[in-house]
Every structure is written in C-alpha cells, then in structure tokens.
N, C-alpha and C. Protein backbone atom coordinates (compact mmCIF):
# COMPACT_ATOMS: atom_id res chain seq x y z
N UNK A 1 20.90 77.75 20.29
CA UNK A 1 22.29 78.07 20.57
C UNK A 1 22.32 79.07 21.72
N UNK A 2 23.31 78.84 22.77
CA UNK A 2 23.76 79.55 23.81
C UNK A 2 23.77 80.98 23.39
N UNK A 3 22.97 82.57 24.15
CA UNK A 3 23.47 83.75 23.66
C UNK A 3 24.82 83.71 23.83
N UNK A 4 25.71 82.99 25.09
CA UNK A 4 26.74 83.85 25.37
C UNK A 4 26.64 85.34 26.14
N UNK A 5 28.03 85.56 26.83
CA UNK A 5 27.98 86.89 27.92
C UNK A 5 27.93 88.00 26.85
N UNK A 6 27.42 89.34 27.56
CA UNK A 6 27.37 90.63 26.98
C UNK A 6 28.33 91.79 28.12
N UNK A 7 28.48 90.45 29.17
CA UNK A 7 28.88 91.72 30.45
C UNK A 7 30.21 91.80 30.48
N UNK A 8 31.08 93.24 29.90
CA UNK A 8 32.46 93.27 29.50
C UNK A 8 33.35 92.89 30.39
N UNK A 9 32.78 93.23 31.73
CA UNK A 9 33.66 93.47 33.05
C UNK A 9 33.93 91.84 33.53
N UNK A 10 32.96 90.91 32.60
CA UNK A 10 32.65 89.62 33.92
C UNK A 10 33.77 88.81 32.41
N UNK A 11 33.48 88.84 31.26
CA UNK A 11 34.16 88.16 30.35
C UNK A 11 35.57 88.92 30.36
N UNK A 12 36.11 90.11 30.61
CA UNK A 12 37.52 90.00 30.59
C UNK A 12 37.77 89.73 31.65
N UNK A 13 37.50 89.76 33.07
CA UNK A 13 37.51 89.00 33.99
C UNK A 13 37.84 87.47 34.09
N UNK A 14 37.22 86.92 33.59
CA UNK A 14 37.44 85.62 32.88
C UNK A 14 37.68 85.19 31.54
N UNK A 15 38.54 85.81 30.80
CA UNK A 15 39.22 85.59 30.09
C UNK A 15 40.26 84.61 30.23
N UNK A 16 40.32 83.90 29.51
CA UNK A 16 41.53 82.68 29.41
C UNK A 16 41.78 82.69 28.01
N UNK A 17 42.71 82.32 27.37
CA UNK A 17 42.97 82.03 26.13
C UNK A 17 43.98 81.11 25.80
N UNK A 18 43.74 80.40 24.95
CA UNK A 18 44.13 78.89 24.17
C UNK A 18 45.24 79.04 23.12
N UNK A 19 46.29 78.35 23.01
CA UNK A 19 46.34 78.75 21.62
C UNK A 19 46.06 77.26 21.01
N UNK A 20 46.21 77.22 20.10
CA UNK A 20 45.71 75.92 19.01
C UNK A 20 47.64 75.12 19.02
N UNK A 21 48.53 75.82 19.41
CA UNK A 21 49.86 75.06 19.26
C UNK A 21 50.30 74.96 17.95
N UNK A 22 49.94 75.65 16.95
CA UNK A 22 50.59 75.15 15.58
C UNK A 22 50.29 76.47 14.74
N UNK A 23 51.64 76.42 13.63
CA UNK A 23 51.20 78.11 12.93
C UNK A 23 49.78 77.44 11.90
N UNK A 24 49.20 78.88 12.04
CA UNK A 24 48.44 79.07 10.29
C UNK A 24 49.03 80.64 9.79
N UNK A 25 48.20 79.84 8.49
CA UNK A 25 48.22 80.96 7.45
C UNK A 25 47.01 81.39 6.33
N UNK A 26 47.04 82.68 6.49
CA UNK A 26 45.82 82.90 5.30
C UNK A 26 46.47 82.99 3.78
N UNK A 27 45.87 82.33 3.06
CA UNK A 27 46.31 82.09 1.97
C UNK A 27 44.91 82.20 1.01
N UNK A 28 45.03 82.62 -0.22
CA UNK A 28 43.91 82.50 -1.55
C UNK A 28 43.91 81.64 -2.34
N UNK A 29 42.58 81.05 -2.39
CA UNK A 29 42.41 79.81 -2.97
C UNK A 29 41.37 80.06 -3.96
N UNK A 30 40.90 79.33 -4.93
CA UNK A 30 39.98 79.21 -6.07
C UNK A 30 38.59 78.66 -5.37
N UNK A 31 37.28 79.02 -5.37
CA UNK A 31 36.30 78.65 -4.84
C UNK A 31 36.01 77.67 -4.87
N UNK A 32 36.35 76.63 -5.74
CA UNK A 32 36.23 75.18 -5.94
C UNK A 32 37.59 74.39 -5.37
N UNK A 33 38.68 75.16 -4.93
CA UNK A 33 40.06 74.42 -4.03
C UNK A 33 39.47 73.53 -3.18
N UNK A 34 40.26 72.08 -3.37
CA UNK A 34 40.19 70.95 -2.17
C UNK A 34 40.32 71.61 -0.59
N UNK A 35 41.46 72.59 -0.71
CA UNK A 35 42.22 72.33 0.60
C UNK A 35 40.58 73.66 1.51
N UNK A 36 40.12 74.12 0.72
CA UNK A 36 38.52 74.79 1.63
C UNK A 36 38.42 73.70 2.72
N UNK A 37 38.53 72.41 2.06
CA UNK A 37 37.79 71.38 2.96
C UNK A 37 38.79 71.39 4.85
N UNK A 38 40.04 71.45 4.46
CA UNK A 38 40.82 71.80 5.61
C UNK A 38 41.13 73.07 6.15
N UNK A 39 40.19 74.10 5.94
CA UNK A 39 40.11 75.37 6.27
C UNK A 39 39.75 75.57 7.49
N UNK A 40 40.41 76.06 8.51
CA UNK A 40 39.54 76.41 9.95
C UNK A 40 38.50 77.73 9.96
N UNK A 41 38.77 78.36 9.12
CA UNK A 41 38.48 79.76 8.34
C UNK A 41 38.17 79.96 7.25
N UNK A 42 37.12 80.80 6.52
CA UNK A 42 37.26 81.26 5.23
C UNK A 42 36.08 82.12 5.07
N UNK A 43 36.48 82.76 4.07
CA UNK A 43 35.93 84.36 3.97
C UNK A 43 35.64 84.67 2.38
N UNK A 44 34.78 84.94 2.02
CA UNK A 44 34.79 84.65 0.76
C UNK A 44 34.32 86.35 0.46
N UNK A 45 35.73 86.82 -0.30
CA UNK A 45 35.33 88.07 -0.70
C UNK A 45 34.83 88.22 -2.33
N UNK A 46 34.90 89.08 -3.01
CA UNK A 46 34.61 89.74 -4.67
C UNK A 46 36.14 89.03 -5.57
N UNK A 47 37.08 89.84 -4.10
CA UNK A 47 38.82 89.11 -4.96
C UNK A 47 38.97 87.95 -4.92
N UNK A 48 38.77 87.12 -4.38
CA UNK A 48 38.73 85.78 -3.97
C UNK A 48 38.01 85.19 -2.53
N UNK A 49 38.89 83.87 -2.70
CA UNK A 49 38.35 82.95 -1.28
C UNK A 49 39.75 82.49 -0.14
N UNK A 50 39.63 83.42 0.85
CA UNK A 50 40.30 83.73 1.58
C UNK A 50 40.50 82.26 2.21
N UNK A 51 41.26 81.32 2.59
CA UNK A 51 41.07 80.24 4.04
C UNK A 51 42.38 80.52 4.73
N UNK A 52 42.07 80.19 5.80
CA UNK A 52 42.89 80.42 7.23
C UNK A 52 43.10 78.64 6.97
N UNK A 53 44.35 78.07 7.07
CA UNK A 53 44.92 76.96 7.33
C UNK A 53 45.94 76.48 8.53
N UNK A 54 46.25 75.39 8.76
CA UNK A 54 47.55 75.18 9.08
C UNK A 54 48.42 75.41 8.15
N UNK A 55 49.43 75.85 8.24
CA UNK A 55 50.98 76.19 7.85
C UNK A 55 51.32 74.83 7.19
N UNK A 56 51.09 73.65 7.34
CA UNK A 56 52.01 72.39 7.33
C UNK A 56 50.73 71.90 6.14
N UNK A 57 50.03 72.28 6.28
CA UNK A 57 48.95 71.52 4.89
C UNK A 57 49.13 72.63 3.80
N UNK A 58 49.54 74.45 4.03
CA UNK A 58 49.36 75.04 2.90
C UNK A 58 50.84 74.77 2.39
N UNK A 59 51.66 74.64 3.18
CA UNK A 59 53.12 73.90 2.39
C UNK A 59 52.92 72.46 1.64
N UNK A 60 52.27 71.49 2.25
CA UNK A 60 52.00 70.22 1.22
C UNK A 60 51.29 71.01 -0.03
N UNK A 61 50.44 71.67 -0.01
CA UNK A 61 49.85 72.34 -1.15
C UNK A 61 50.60 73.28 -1.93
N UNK A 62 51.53 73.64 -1.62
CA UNK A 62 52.35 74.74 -1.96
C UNK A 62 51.82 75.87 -2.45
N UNK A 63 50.75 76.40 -1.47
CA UNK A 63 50.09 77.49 -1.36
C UNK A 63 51.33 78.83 -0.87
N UNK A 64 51.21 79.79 -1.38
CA UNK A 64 51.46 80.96 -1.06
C UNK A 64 50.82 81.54 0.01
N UNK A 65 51.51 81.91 0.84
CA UNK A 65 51.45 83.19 1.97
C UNK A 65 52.18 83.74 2.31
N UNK A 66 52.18 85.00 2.88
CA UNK A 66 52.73 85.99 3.46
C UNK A 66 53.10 86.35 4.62
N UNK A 67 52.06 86.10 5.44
CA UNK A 67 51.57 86.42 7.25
C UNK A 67 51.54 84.57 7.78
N UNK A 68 52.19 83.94 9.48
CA UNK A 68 52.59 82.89 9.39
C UNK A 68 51.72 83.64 10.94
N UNK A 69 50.46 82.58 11.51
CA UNK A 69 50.22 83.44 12.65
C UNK A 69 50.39 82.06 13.72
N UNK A 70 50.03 82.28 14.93
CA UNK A 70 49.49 81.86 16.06
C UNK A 70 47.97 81.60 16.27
N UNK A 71 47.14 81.01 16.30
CA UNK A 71 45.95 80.80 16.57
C UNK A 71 45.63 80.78 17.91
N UNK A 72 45.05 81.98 18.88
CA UNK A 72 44.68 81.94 19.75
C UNK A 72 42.87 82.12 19.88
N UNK A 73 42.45 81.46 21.20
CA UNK A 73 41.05 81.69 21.24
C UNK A 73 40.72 81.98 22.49
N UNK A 74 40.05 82.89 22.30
CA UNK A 74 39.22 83.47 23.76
C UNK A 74 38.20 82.23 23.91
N UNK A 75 38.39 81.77 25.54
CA UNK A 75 37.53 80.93 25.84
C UNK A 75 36.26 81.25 26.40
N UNK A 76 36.03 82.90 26.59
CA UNK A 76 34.71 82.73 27.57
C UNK A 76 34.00 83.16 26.15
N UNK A 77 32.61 82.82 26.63
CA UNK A 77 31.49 82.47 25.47
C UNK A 77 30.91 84.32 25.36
N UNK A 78 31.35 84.20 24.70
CA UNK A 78 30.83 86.00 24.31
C UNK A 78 29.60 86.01 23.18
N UNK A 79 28.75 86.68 23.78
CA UNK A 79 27.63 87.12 22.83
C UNK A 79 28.28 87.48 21.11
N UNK A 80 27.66 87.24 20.14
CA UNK A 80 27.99 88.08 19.07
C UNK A 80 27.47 89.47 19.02
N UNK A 81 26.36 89.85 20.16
CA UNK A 81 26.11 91.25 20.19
C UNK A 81 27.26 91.63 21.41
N UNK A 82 27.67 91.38 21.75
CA UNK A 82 28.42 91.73 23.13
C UNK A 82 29.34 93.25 22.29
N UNK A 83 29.40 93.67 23.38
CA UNK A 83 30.13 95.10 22.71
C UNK A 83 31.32 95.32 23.70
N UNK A 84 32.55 95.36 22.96
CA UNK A 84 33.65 95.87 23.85
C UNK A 84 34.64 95.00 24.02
N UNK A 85 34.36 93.54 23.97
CA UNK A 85 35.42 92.80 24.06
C UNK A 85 36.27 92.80 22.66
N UNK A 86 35.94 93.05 21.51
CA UNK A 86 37.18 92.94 20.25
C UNK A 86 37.71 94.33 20.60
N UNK A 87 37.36 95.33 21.01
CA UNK A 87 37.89 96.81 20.99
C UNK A 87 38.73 96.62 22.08
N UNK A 88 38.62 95.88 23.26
CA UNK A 88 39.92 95.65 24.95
C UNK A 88 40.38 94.70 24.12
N UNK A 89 40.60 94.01 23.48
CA UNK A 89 41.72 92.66 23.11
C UNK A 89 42.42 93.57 21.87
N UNK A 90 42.10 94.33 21.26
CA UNK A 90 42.35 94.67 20.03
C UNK A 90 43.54 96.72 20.39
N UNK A 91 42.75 96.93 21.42
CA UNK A 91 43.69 97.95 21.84
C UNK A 91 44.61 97.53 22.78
N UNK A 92 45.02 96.07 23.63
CA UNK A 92 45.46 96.12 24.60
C UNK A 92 46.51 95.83 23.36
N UNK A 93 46.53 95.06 22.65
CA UNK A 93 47.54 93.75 21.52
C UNK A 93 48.46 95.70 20.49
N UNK A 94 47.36 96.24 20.32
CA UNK A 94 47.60 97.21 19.58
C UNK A 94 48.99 98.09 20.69
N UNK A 95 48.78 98.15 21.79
CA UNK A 95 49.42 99.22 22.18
C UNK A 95 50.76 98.25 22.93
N UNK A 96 50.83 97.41 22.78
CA UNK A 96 52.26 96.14 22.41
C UNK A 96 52.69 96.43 21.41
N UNK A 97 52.16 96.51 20.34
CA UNK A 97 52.70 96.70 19.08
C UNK A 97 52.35 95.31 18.51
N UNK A 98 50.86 94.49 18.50
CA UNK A 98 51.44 93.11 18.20
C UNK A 98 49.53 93.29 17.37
N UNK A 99 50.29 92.98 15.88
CA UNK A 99 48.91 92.98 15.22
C UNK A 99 48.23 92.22 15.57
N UNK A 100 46.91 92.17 14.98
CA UNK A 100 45.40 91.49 15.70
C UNK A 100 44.36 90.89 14.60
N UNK A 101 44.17 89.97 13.96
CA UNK A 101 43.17 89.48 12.97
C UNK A 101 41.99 89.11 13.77
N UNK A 102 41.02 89.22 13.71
CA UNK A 102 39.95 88.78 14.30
C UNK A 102 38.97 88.06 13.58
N UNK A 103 38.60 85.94 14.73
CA UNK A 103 37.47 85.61 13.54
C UNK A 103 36.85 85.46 14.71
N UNK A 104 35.13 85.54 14.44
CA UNK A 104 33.91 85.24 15.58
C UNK A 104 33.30 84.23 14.98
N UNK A 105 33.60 83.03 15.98
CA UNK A 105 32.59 82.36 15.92
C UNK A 105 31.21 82.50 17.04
N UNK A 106 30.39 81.53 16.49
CA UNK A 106 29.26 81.07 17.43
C UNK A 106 29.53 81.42 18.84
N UNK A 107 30.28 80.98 19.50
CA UNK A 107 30.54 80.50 20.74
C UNK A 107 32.04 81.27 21.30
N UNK A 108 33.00 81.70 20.05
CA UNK A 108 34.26 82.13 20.42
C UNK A 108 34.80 83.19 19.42
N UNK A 109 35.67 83.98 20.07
CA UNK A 109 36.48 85.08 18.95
C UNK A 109 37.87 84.23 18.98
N UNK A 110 38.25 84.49 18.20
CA UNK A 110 39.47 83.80 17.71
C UNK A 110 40.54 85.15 16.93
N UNK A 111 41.96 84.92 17.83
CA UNK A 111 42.88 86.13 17.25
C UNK A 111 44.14 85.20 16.33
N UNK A 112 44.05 85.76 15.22
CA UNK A 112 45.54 85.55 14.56
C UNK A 112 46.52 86.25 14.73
N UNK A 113 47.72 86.40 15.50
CA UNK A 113 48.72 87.38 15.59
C UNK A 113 49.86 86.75 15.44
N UNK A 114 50.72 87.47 15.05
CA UNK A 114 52.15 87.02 14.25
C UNK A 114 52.80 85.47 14.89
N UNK A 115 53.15 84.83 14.88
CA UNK A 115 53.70 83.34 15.44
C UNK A 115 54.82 84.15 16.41
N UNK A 116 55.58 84.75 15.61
CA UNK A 116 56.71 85.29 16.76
C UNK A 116 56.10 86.23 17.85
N UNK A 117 55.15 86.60 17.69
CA UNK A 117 54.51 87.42 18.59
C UNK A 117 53.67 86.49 19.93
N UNK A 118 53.35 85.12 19.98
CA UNK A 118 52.33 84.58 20.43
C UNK A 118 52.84 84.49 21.98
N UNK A 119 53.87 84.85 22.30
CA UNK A 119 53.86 84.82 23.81
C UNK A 119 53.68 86.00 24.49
N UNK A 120 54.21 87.37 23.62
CA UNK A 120 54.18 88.30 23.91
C UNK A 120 52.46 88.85 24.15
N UNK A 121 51.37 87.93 23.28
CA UNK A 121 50.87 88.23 22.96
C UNK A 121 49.36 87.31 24.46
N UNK A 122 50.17 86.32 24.44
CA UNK A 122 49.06 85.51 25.00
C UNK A 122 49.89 86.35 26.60
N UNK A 123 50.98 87.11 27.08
CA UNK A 123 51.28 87.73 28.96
C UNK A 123 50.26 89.12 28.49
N UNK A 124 50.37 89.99 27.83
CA UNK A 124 49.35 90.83 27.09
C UNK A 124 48.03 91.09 27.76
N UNK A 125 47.31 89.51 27.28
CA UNK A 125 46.08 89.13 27.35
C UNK A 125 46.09 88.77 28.56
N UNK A 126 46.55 88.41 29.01
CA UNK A 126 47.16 87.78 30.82
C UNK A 126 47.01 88.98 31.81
N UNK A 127 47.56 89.95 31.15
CA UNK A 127 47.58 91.11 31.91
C UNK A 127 46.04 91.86 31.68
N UNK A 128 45.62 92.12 30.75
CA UNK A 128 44.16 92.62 30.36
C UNK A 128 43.15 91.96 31.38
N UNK A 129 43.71 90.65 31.83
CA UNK A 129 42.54 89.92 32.53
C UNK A 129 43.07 90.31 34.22
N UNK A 130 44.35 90.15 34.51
CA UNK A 130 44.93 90.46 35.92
C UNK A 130 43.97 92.11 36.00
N UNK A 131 43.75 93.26 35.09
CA UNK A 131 43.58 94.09 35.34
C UNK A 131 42.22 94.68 35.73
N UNK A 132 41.45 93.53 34.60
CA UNK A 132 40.29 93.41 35.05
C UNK A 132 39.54 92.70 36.57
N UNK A 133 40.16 91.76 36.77
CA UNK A 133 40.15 91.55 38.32
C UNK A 133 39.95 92.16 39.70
N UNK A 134 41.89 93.24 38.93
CA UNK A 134 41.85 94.10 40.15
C UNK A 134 42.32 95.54 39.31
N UNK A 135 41.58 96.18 39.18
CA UNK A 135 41.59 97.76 38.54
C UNK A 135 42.28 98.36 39.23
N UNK A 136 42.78 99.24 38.84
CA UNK A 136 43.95 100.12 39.64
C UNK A 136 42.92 101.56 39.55
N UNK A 137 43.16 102.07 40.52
CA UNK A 137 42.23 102.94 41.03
C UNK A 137 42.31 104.00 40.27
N UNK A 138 41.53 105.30 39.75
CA UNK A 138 41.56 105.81 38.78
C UNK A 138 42.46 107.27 39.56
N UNK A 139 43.28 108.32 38.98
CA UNK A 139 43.82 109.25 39.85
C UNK A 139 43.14 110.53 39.48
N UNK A 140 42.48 110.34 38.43
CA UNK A 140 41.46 111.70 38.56
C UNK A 140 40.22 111.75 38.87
N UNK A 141 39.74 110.62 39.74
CA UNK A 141 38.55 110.50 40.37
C UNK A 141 38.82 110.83 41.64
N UNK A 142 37.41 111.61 42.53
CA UNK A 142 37.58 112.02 43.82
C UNK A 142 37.08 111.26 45.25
C-alpha cells in the first residue's frame, strides 16, 4: 500500500475535496445488524457498534439518529503518520463554527459536518487551500 504525503505545506496545497452528494448518519446498531453490511463506517466501541450510513437506508431501517451530515473527502493521499493535516482542517472548520467528525482511511480522511453546513464548509476548505498556495505574509516577521 501507497505511504501517502507527510508534507503539510504540499497536501494543503493540494487539497481538493469531494463530497459523496447525499446525507449520512451515525446511528447504533447491534453487532450482528444487517444494515453493518451497508455501512461506509463503523466503529465498534464497549457501548455499542457505531455505523456511519446513508440517511435514506437508516430511514428504510428506521434507525434512529440525531446528527444528519455531509460526507466530504479529502482527496490528496495523506500518510496515516502525516502530522498536521486533521489539526488545519479541524481548526480552520472549528473557527467557522462548523463541527468536524473525522474518519481515516488507508488512502483518505474523510469529514462529517452538519448537511446544512456543507457549503459553508466545503468555501472554508477552499480557502485553507487558496491560503496555502499563496500565504499572506507574516506582520511580525522582519
């Protein structure tokens, strides 16, 4: 398997992000639940078994949730050691005011943030990358 980048400056630089076009939702399921099988996600804690779904299969199921997100994905291939990219996606989203779930895969980080939030959220990330490009010069440097 590909390491993926570690270099912060070159991956928010090239940052792009996706969204998947359709809500999910995290919802709790029984460790033996069918719908695991349609999980894009899942997390298996002590309290239960967490899965990240589409919205439109945990309603055929008439699963309970709470939180209705956006599925966005960072496209550049980031190391899982890489350091710094969840802390710039996670403070830029933070200081919007626009919460931040975070899943890592192999190859990609993946953000859940509110559905009503996903545009606000994907000019945000738009801007994190415009900035990285071109840095604005620092005013307490000489």
């Amino acid at each position: 398997m590909p390491s993926g980048s570690t270099d912060l400056a070159h991956m928010l630089a090239t940052l792009e992000v996706v969204s998947r076009g359709e809500p999910y939702v995290y919802a709790v399921v029984g460790p033996d639940d069918p719908l695991a099988a349609l999980a894009a996600g899942i997390v298996r804690e002590t309290e239960g078994t967490t899965v990240v779904v589409r919205k439109a299969d945990a309603d055929r199921a008439g699963l309970a949730y709470d939180f209705v997100a956006a599925w966005l994905t960072l496209s550049v291939h980031s190391s899982l050691a890489a350091v710094g990219l969840t802390a710039a996606v996670a403070t830029a989203l933070s200081e919007a005011e626009i919460s931040c779930n975070v899943l890592a895969g192999a190859f990609h980080d993946h953000l859940l943030v509110p559905a009503q939030d996903e545009a606000r959220a994907l000019e945000t990330l738009a801007a994190l990358r415009a900035d990285a490009l071109d840095p604005r010069p620092d005013p307490f440097s000489s």
